[in-house]
C-alpha atoms as a PDB file:
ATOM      1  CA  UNK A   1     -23.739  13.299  32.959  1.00  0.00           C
ATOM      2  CA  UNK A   2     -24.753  11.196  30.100  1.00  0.00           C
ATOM      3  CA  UNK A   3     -22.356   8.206  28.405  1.00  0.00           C
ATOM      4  CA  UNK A   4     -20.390   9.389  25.729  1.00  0.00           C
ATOM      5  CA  UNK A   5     -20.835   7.195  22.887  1.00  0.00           C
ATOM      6  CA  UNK A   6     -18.831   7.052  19.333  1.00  0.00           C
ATOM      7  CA  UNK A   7     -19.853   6.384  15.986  1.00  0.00           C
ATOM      8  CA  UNK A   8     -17.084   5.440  13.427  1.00  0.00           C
ATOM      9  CA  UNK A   9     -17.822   7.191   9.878  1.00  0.00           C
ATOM     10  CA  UNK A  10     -16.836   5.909   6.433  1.00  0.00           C
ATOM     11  CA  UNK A  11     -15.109   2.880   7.062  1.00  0.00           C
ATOM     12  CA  UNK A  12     -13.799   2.782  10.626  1.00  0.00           C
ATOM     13  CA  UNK A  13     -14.309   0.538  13.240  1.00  0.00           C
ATOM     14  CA  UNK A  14     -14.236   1.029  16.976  1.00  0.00           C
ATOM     15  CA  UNK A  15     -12.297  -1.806  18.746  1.00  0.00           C
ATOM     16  CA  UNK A  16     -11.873  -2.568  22.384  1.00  0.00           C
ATOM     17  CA  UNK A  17      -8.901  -4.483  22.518  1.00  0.00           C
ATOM     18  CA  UNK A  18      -8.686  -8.058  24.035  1.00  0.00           C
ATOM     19  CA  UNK A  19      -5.542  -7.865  27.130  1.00  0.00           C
ATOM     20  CA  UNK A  20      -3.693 -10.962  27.037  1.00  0.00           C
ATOM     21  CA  UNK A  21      -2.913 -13.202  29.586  1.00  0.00           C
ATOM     22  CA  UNK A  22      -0.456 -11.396  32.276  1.00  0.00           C
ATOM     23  CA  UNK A  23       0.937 -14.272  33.630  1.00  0.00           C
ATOM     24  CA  UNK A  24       3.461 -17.077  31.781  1.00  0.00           C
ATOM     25  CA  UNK A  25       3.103 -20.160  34.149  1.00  0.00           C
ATOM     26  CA  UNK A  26       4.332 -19.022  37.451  1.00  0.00           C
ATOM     27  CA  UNK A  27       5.438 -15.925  36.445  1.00  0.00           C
ATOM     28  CA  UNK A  28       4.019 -12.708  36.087  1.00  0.00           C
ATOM     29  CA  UNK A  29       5.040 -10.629  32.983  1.00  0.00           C
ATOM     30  CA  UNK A  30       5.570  -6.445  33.493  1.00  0.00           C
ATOM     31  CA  UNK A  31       3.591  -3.763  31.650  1.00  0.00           C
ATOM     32  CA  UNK A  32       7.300  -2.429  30.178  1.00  0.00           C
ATOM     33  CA  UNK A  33       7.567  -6.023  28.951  1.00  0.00           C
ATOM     34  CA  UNK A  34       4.223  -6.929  27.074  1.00  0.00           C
ATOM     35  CA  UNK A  35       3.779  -6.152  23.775  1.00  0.00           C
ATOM     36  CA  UNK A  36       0.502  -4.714  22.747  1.00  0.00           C
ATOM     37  CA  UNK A  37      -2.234  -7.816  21.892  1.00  0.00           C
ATOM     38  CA  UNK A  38      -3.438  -7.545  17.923  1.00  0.00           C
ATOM     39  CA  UNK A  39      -6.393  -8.650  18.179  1.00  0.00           C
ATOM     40  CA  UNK A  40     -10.275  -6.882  19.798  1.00  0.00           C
ATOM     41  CA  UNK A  41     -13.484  -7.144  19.269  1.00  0.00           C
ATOM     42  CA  UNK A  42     -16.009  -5.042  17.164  1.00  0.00           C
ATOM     43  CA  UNK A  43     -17.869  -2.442  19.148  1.00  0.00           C
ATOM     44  CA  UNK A  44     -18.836  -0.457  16.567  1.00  0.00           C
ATOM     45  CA  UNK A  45     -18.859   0.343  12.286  1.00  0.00           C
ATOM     46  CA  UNK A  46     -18.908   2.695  10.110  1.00  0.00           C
ATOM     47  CA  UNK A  47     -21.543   3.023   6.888  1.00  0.00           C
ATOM     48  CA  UNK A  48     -19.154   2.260   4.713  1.00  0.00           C
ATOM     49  CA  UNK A  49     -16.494   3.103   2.118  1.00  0.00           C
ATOM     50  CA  UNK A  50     -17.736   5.641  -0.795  1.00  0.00           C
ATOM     51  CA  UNK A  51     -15.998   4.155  -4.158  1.00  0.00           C
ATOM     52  CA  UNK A  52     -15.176   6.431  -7.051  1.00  0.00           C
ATOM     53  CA  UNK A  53     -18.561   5.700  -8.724  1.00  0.00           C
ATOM     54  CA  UNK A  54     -20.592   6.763  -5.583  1.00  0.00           C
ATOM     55  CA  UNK A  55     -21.869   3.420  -4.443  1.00  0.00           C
ATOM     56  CA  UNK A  56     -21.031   3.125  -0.997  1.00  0.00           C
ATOM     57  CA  UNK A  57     -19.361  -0.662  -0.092  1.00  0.00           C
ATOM     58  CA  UNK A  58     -20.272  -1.731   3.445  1.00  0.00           C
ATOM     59  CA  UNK A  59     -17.918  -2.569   6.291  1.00  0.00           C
ATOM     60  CA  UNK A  60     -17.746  -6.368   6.388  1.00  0.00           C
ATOM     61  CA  UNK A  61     -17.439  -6.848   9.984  1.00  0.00           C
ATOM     62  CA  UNK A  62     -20.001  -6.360  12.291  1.00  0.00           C
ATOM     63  CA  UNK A  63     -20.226  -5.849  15.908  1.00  0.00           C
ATOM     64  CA  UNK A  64     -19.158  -8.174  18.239  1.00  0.00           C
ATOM     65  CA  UNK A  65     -16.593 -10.054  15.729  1.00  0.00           C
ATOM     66  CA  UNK A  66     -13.371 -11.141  16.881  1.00  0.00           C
ATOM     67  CA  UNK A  67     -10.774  -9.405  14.604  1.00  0.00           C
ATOM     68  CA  UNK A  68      -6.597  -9.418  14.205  1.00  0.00           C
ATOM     69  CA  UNK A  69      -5.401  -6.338  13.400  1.00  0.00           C
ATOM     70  CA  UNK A  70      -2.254  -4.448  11.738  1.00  0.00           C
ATOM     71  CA  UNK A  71       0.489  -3.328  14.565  1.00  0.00           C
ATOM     72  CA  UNK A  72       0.534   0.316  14.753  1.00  0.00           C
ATOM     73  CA  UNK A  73      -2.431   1.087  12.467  1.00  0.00           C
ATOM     74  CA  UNK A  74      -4.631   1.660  15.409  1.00  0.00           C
ATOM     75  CA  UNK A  75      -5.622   5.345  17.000  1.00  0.00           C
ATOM     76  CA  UNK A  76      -6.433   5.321  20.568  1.00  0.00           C
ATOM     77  CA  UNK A  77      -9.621   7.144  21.750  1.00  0.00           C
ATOM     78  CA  UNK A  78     -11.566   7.701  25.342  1.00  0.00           C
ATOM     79  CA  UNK A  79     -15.167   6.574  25.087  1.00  0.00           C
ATOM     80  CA  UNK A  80     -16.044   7.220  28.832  1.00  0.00           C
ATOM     81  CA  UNK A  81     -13.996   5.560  31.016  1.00  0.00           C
ATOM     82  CA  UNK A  82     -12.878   3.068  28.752  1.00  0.00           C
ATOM     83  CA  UNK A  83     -10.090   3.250  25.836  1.00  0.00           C
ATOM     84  CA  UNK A  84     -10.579   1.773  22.661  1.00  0.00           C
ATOM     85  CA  UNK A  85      -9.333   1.484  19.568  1.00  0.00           C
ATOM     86  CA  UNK A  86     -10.531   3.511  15.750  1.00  0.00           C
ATOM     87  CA  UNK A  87      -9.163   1.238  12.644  1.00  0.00           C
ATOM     88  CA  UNK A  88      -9.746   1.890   9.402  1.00  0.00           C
ATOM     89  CA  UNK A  89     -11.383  -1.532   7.998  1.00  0.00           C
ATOM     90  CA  UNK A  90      -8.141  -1.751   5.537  1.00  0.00           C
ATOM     91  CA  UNK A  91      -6.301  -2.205   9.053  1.00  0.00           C
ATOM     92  CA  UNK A  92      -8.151  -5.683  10.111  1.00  0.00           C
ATOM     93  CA  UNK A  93      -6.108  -8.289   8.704  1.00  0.00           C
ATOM     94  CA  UNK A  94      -8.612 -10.993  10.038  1.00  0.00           C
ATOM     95  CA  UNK A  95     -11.727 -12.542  11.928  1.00  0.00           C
ATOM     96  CA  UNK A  96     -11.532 -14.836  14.627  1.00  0.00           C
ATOM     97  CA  UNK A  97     -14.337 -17.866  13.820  1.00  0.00           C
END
């Protein structure tokens, strides 16, 4: 069986999201008690966004950037044995640098 692989369209971006640190000093912090980290990293981009006159405005990250995103804007998706994340580019509030 071949690796599934996913190509956003338009302008989404596939995201596999950076896990935080599971552990405050000594103690370790439970799954029911973590919130959900913000931030990932750029696997993948779409073409672009088409704009009412037709010209098509490229996705301004790229793959591999370190991005902050928008809580609850994200859709979860299986890309083999691994979940990531689809955003719409409108979604990433920032780039790490």
């Amino acid at each position: 069986m071949s690796q599934k692989t996913l190509r956003p369209l338009h302008d989404r971006v596939l995201v596999r999201r950076i896990e935080e640190e599971e552990k405050v000093g000594s103690l370790f912090i439970p799954d029911s008690a973590k919130e959900k980290p913000l931030e990932g990293e750029v696997i993948a981009v779409g073409e672009g966004r088409t704009m009412d006159n037709g010209q098509v405005r490229k996705v301004c990250v790229k793959p591999g950037d370190r991005v902050l995103f928008a809580k609850y804007a994200e859709t979860e998706v299986k890309v083999g044995d691994q979940t990531h994340l689809l955003l719409r580019e409108d979604d990433i509030l920032g780039l790490w640098g």
